[in-house]
Protein backbone atom coordinates (compact mmCIF):
# COMPACT_ATOMS: atom_id res chain seq x y z
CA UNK A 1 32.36 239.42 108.15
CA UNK A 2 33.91 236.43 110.00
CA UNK A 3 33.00 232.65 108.82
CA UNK A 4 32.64 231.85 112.42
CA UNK A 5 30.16 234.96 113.04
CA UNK A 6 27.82 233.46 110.33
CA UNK A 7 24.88 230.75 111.27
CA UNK A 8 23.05 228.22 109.60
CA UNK A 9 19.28 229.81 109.10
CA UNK A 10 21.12 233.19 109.80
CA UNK A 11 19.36 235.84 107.65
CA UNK A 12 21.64 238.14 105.92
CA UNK A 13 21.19 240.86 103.26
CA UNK A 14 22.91 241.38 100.27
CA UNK A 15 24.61 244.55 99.55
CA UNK A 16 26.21 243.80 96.06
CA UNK A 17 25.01 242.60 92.82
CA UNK A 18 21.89 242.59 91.31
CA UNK A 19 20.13 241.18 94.48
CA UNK A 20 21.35 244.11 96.69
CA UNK A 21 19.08 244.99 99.39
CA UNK A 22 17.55 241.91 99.29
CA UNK A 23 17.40 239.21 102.28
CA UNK A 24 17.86 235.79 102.07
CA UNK A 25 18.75 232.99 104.49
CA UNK A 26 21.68 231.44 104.92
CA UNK A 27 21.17 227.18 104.38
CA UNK A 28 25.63 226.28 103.53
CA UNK A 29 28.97 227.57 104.20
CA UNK A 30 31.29 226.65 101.71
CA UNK A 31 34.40 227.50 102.82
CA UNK A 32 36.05 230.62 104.95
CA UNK A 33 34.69 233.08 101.91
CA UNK A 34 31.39 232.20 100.50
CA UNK A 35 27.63 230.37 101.62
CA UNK A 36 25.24 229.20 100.01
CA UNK A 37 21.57 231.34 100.09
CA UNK A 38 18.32 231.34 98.96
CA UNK A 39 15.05 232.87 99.63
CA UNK A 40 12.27 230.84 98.06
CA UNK A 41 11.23 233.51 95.39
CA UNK A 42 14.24 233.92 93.10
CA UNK A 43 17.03 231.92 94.64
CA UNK A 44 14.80 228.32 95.37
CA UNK A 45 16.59 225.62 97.24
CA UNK A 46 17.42 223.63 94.24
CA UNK A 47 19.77 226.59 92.88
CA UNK A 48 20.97 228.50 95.55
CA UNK A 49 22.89 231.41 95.28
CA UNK A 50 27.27 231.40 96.01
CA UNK A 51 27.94 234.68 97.63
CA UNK A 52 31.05 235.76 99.59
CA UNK A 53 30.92 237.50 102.87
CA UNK A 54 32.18 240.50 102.28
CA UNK A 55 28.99 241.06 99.88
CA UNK A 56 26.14 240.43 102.54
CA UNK A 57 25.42 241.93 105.81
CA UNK A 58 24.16 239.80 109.04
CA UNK A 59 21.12 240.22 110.84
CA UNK A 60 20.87 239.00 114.43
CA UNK A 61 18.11 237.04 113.28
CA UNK A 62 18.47 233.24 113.39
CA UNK A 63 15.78 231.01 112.19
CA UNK A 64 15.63 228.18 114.37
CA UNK A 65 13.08 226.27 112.51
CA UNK A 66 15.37 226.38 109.72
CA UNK A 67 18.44 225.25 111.61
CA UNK A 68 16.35 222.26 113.13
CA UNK A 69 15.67 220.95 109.48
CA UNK A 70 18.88 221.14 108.21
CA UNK A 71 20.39 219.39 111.46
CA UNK A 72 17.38 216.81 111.08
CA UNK A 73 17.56 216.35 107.10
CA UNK A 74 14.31 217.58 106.55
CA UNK A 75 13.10 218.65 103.72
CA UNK A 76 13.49 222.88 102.77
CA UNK A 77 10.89 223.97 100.96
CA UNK A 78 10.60 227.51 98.99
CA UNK A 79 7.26 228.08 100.31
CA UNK A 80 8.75 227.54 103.83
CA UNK A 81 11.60 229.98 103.14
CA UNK A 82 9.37 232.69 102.26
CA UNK A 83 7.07 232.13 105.01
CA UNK A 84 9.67 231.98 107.17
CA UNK A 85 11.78 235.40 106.02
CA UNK A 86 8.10 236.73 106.19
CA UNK A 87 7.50 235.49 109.59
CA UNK A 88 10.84 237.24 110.62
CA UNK A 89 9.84 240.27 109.74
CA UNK A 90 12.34 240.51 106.93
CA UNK A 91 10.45 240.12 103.37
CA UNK A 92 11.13 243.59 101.39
């Protein structure tokens, strides 16, 4: 997967580690190889989870709610993340 593919609020599933098959959203890219994800239930916004690329498959599903906090500096909260994953139609 290319950096440049992924998006802020993109929602992307992991297929490695012990959170395989789960989805999460994305809220930071680090660098070229890893973001930064969480999805309210396991991984809250105060310790998200590193995880590289290669390890997650994209959905074309962008939360735009989530993008306008993070460009505003609003606050994230894990009940918001899970409603929103929910709300997307994504919450396994």
């Amino acid at each position: 997967m290319e950096q440049d593919d992924i998006k802020i609020g993109q929602v992307v599933k992991s297929t490695q580690g012990r959170d395989k098959g789960k989805f999460f959203i994305v809220i930071e890219k680090l660098d070229e190889e890893y973001v930064l994800i969480v999805d309210g239930d396991i991984r809250k916004t105060d310790k998200p989870k590193k995880k590289k690329l290669k390890h997650l498959v994209k959905l074309n599903i962008v939360s735009q709610e989530m993008q306008n906090r993070i460009s505003n500096d609003k606050r994230i909260t894990n009940a918001f993340i899970r409603r929103e994953l929910e709300m997307l139609g994504v919450n396994a």
